[in-house]
PDB file of N, CA and C in Angstrom:
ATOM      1  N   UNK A   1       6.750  13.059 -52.493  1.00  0.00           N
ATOM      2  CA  UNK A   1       5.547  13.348 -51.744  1.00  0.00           C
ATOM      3  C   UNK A   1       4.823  12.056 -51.431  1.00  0.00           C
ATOM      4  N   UNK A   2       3.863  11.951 -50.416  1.00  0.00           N
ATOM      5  CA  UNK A   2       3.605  10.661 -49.695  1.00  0.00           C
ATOM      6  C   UNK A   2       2.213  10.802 -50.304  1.00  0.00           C
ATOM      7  N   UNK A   3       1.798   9.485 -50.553  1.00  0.00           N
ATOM      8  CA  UNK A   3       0.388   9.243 -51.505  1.00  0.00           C
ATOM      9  C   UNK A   3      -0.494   8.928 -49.899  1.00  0.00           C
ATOM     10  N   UNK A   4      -1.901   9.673 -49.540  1.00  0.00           N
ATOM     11  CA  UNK A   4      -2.656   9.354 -48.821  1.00  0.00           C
ATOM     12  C   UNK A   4      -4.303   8.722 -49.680  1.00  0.00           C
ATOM     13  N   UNK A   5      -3.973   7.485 -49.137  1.00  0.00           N
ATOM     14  CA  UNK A   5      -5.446   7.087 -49.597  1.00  0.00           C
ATOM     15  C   UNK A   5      -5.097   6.635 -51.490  1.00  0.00           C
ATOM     16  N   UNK A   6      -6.278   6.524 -52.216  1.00  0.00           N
ATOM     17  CA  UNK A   6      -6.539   7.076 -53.537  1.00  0.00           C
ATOM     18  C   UNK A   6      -5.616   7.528 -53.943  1.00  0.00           C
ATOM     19  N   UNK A   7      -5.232   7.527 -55.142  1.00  0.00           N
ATOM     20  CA  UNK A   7      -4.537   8.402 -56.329  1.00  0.00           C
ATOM     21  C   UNK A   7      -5.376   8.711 -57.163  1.00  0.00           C
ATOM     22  N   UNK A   8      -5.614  10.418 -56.947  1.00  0.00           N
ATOM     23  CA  UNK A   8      -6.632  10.644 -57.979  1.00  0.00           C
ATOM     24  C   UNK A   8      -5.409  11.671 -59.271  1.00  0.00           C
ATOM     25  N   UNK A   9      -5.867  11.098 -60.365  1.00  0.00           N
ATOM     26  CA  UNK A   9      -5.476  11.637 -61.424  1.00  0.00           C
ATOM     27  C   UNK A   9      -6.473  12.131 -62.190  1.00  0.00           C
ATOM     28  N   UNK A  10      -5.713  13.979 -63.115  1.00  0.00           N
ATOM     29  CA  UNK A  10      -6.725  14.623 -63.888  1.00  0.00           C
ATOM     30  C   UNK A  10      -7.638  15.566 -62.726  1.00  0.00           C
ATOM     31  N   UNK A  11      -6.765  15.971 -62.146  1.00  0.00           N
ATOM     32  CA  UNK A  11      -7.908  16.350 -61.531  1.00  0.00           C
ATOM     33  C   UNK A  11      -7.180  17.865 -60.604  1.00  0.00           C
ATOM     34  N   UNK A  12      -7.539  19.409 -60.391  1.00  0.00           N
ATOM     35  CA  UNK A  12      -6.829  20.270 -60.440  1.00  0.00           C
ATOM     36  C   UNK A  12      -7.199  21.318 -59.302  1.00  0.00           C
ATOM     37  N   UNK A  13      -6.268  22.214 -58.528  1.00  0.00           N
ATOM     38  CA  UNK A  13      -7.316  22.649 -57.695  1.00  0.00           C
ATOM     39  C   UNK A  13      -6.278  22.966 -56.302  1.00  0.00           C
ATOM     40  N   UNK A  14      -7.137  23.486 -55.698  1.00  0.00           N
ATOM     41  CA  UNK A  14      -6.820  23.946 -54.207  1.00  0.00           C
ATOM     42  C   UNK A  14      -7.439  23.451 -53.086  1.00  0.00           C
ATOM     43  N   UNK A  15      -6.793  22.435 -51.927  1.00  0.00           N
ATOM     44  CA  UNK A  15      -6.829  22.014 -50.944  1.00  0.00           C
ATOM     45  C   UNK A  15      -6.508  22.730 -49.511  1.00  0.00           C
ATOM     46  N   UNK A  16      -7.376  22.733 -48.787  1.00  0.00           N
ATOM     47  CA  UNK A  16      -6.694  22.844 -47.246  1.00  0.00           C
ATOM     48  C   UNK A  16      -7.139  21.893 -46.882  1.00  0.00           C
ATOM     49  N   UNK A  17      -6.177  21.151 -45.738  1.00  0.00           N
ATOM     50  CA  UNK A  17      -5.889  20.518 -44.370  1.00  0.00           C
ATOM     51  C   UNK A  17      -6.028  21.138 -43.356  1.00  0.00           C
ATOM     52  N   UNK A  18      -6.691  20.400 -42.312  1.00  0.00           N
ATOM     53  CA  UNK A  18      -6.649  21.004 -41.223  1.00  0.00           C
ATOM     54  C   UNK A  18      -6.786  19.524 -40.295  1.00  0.00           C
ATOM     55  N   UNK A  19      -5.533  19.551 -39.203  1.00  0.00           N
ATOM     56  CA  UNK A  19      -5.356  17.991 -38.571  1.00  0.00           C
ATOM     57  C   UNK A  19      -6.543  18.915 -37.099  1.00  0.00           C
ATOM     58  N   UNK A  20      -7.209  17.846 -36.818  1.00  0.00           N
ATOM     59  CA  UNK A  20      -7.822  17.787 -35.217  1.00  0.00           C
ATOM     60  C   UNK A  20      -7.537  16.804 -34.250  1.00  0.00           C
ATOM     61  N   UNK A  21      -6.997  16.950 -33.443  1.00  0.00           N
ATOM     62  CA  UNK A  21      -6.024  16.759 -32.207  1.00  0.00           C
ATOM     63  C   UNK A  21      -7.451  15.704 -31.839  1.00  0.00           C
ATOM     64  N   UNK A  22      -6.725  14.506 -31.486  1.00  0.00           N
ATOM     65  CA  UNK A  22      -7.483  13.471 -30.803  1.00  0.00           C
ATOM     66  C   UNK A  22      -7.173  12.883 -29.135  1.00  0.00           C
ATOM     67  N   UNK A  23      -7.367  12.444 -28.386  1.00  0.00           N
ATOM     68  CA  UNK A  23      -7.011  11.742 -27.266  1.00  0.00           C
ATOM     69  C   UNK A  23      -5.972  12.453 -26.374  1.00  0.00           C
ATOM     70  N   UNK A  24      -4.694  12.227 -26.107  1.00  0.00           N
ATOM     71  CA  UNK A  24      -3.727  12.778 -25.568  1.00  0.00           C
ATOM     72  C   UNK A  24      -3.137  14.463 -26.466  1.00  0.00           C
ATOM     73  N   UNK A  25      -3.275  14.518 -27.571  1.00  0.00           N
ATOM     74  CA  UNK A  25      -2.886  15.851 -27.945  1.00  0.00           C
ATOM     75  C   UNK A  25      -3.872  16.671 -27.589  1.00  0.00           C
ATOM     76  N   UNK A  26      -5.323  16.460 -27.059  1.00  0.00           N
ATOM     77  CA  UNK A  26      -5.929  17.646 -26.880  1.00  0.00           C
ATOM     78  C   UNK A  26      -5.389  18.199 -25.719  1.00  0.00           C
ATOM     79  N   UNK A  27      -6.220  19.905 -25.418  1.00  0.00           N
ATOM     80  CA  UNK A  27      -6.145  20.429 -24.193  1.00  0.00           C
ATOM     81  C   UNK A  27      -6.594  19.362 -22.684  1.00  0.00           C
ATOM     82  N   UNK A  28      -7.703  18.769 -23.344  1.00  0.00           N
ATOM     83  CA  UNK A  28      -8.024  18.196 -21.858  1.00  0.00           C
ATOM     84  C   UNK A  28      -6.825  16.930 -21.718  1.00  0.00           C
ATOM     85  N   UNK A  29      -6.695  16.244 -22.595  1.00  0.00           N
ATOM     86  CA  UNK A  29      -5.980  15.087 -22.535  1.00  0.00           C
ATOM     87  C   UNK A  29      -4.533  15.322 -21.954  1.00  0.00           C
ATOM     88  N   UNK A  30      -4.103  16.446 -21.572  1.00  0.00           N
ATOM     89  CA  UNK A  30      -2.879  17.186 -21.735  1.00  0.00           C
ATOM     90  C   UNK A  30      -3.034  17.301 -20.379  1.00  0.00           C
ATOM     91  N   UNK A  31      -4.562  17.666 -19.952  1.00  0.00           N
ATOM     92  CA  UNK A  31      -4.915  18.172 -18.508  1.00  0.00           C
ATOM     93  C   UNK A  31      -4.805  16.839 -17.547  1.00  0.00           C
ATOM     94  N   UNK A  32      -5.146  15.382 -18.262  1.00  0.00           N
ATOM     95  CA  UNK A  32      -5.129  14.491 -17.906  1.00  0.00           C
ATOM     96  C   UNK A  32      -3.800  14.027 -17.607  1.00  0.00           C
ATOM     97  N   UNK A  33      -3.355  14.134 -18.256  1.00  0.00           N
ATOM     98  CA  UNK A  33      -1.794  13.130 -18.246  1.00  0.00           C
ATOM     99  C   UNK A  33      -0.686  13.764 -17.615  1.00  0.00           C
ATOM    100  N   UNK A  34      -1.229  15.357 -17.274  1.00  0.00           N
ATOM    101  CA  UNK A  34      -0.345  15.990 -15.840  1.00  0.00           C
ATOM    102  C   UNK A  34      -0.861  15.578 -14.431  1.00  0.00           C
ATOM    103  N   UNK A  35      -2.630  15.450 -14.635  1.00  0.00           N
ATOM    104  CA  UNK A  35      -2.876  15.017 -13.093  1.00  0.00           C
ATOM    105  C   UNK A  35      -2.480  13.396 -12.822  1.00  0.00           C
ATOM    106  N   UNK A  36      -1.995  12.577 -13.592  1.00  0.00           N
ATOM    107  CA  UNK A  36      -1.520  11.440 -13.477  1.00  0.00           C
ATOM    108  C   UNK A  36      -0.442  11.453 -12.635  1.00  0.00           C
ATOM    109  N   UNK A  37       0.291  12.661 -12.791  1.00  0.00           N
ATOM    110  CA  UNK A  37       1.987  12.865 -12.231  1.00  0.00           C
ATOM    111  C   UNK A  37       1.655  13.366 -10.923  1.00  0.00           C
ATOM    112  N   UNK A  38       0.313  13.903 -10.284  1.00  0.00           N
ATOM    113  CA  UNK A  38       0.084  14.307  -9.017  1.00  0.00           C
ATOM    114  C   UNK A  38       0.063  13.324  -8.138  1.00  0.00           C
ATOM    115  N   UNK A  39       1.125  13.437  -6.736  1.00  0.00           N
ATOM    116  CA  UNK A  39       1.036  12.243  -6.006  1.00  0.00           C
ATOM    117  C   UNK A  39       0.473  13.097  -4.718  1.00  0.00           C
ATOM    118  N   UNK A  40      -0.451  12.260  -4.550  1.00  0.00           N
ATOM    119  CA  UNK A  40      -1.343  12.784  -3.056  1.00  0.00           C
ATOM    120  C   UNK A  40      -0.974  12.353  -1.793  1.00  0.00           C
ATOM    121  N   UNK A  41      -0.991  13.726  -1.393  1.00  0.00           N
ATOM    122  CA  UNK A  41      -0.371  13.787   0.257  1.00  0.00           C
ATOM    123  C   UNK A  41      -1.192  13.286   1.471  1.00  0.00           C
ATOM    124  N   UNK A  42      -0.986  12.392   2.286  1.00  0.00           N
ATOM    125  CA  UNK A  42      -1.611  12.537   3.528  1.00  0.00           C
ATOM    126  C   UNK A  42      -2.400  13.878   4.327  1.00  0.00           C
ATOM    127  N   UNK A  43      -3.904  13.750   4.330  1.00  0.00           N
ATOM    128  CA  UNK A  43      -3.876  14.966   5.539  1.00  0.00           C
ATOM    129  C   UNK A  43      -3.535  14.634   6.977  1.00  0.00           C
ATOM    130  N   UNK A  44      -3.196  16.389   7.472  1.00  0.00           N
ATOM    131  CA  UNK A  44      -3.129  16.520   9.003  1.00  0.00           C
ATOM    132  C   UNK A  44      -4.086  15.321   9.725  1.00  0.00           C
ATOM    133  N   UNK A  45      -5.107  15.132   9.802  1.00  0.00           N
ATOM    134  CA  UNK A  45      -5.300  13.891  10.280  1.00  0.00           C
ATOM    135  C   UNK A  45      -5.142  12.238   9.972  1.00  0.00           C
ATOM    136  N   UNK A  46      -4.925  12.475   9.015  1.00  0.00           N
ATOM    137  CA  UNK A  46      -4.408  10.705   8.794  1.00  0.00           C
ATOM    138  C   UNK A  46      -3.202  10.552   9.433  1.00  0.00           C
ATOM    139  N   UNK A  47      -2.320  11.625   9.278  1.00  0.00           N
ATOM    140  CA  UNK A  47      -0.651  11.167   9.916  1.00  0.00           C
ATOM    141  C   UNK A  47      -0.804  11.160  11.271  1.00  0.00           C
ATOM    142  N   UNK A  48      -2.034  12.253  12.103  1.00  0.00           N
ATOM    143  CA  UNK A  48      -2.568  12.088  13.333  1.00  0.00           C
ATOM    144  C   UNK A  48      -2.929  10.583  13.657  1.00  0.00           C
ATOM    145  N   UNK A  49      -4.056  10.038  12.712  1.00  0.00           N
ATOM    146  CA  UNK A  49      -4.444   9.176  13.446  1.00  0.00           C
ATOM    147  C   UNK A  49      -3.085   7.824  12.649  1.00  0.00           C
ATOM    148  N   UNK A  50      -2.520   7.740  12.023  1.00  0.00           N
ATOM    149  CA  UNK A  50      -1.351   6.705  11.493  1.00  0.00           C
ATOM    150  C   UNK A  50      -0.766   6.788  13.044  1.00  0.00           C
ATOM    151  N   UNK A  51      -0.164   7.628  13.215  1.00  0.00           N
ATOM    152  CA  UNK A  51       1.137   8.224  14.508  1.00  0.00           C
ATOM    153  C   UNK A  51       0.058   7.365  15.986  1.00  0.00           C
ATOM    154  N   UNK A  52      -1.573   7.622  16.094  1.00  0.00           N
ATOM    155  CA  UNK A  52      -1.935   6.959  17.406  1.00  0.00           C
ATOM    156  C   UNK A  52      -2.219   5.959  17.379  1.00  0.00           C
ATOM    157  N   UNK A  53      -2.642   5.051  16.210  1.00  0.00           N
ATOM    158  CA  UNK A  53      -2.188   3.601  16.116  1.00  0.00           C
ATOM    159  C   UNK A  53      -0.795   3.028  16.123  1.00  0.00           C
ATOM    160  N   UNK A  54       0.342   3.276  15.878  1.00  0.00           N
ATOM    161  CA  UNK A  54       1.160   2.971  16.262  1.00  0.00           C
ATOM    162  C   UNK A  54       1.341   3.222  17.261  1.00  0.00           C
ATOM    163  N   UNK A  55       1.144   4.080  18.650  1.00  0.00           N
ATOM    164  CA  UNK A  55       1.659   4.692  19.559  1.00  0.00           C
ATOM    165  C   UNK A  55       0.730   3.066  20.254  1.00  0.00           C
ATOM    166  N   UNK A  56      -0.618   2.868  19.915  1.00  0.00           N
ATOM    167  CA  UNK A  56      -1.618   1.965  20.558  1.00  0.00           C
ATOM    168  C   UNK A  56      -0.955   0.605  20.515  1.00  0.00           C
ATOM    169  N   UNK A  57      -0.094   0.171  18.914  1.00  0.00           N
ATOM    170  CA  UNK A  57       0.179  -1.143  19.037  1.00  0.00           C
ATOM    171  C   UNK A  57       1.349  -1.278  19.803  1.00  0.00           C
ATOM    172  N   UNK A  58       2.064  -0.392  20.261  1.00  0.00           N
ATOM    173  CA  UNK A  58       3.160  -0.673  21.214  1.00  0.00           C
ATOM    174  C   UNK A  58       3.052  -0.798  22.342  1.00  0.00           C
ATOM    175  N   UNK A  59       1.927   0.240  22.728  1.00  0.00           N
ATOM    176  CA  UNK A  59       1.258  -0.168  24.428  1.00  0.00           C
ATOM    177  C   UNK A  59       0.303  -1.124  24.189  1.00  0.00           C
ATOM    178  N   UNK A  60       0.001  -1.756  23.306  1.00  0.00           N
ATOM    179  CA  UNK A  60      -1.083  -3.371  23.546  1.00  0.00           C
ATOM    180  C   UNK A  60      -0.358  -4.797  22.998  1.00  0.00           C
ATOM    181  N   UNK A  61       0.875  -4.382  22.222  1.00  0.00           N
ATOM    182  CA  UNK A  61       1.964  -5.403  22.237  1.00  0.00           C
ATOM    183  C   UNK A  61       2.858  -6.026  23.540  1.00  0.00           C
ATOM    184  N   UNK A  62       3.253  -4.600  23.988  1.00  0.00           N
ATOM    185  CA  UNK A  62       4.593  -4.648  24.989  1.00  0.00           C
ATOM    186  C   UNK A  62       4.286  -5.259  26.257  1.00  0.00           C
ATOM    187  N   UNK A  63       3.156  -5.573  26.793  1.00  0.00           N
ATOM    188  CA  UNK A  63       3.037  -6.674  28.146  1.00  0.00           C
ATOM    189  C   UNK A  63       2.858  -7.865  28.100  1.00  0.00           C
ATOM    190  N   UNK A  64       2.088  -8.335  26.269  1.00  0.00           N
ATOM    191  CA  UNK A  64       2.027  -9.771  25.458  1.00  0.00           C
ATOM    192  C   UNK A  64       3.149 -10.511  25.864  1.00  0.00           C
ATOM    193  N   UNK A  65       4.141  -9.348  25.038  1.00  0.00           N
ATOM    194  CA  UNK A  65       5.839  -9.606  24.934  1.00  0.00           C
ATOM    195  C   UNK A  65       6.289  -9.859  26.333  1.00  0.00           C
ATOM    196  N   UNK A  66       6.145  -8.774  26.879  1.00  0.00           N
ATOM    197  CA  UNK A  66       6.637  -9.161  28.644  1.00  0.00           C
ATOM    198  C   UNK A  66       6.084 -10.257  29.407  1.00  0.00           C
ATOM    199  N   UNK A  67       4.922 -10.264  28.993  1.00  0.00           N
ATOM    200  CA  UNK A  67       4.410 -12.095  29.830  1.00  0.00           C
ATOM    201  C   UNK A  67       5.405 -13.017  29.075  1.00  0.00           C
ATOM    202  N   UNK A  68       5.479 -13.162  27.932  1.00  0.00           N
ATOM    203  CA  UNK A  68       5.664 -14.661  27.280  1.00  0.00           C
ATOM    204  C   UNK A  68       7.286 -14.537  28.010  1.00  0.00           C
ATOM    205  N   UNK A  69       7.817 -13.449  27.594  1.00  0.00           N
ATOM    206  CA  UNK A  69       9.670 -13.724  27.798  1.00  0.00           C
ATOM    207  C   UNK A  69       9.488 -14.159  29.323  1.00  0.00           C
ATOM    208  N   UNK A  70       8.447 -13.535  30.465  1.00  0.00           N
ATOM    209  CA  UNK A  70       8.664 -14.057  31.734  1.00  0.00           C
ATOM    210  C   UNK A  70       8.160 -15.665  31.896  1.00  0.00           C
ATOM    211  N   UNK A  71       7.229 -16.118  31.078  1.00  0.00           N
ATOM    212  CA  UNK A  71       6.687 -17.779  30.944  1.00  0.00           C
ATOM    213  C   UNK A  71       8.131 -18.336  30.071  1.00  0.00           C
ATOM    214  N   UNK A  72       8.480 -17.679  29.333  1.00  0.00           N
ATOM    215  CA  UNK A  72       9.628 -18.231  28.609  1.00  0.00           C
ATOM    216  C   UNK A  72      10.981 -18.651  29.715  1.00  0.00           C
ATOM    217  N   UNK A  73      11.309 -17.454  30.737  1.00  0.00           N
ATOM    218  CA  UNK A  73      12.273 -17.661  31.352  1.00  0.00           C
ATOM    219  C   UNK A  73      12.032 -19.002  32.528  1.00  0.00           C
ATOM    220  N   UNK A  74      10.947 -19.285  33.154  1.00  0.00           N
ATOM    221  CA  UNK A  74      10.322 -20.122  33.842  1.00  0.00           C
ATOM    222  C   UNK A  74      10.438 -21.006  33.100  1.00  0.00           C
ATOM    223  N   UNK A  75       9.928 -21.220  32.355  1.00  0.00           N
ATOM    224  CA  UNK A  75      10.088 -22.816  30.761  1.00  0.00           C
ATOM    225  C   UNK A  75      11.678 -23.044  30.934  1.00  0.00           C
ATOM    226  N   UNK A  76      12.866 -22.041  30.981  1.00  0.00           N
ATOM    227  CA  UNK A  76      14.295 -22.554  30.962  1.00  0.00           C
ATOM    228  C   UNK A  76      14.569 -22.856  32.004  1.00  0.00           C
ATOM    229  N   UNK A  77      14.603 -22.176  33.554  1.00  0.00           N
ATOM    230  CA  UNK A  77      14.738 -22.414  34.616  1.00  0.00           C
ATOM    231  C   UNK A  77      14.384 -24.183  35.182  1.00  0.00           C
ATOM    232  N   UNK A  78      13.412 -23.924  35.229  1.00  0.00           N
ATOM    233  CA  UNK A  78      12.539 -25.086  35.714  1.00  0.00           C
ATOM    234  C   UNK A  78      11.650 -26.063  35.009  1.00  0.00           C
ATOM    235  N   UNK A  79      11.922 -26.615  33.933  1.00  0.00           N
ATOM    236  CA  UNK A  79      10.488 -27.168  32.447  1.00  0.00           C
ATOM    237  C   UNK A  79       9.890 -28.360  33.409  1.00  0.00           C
ATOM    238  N   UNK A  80      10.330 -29.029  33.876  1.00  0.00           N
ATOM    239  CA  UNK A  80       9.517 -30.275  34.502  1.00  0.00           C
ATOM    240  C   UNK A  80       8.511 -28.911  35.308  1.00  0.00           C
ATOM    241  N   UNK A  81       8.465 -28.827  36.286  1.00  0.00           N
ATOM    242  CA  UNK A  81       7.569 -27.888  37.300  1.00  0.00           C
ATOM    243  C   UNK A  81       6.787 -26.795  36.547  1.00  0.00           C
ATOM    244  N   UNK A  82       7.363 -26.206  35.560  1.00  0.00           N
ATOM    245  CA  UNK A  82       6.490 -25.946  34.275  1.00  0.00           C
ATOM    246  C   UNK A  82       5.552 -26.420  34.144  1.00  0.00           C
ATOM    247  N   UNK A  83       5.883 -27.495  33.118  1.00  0.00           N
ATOM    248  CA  UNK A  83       5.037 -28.374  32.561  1.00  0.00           C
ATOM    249  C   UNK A  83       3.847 -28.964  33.439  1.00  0.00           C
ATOM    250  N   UNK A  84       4.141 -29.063  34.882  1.00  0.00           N
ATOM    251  CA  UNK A  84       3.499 -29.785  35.514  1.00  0.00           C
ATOM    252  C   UNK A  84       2.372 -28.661  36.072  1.00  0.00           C
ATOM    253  N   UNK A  85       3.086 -27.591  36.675  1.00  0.00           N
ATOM    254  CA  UNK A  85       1.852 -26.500  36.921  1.00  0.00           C
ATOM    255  C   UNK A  85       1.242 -26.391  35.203  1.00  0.00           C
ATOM    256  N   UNK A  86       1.153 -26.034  34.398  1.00  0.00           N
ATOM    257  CA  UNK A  86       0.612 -25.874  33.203  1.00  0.00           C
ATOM    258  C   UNK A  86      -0.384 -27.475  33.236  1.00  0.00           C
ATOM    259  N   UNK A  87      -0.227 -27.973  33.436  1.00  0.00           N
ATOM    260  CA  UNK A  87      -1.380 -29.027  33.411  1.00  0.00           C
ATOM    261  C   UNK A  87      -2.335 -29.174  34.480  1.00  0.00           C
ATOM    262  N   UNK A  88      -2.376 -28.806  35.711  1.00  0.00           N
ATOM    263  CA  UNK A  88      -2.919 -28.587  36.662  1.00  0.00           C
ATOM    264  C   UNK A  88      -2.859 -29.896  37.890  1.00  0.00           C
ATOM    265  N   UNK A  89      -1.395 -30.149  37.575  1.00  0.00           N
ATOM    266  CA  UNK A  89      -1.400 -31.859  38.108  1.00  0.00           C
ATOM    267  C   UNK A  89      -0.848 -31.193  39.863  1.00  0.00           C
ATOM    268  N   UNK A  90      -1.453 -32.195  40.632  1.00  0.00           N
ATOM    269  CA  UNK A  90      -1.194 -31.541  42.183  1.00  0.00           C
ATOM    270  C   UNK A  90       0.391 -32.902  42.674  1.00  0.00           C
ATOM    271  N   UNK A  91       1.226 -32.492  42.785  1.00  0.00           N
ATOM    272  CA  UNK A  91       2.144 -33.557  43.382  1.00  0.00           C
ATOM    273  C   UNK A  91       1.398 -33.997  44.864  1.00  0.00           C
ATOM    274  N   UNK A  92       2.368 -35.172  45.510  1.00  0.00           N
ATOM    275  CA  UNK A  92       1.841 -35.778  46.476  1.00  0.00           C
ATOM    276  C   UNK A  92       3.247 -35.696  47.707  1.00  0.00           C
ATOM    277  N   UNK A  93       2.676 -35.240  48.100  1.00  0.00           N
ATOM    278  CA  UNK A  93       4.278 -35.395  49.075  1.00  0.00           C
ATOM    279  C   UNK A  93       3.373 -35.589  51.022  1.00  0.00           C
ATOM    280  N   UNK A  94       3.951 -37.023  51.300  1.00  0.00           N
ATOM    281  CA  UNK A  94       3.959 -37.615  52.237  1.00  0.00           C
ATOM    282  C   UNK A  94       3.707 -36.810  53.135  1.00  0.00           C
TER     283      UNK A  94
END
């Protein structure tokens, strides 16, 4: 038998125990540590408004993109005449 505490000797009689549930063994703590495992869903409008921001950054990306690749293709074609309109320099021709 396991000694708790004290060793009292001489001494005779009837005991009850009774353990009280602390922290995680109680009812509430029990209540706690299931809503931990709850993973929360998006509402009907967040995936609404998630879905029209993306729909927005593709129509306010996609002409950015389309200018630069068309300044880009001009930059390969031609870079001197590029370069030169991009600075605002006027040639001279006789």
């Amino acid at each position: 038998m396991k000694s708790w505490g004290k060793q009292i000797t001489g001494a005779s009689g009837l005991a009850f125990l009774t353990k009280t549930p602390i922290g995680n063994e109680t009812k509430l703590g029990k209540i706690g540590k299931s809503l931990e495992t709850i993973q929360e869903e998006k509402t009907p409008l967040e995936l609404q408004i998630n879905n029209f921001v993306k729909k927005m950054v593709i129509v306010g990306v996609t002409p950015s993109l389309l200018r630069n690749l068309r300044r880009n293709t001009r930059l390969i074609q031609n870079p001197i005449r590029y370069y030169i309109n991009q600075m605002n320099v006027r040639t001279f021709n006789p």
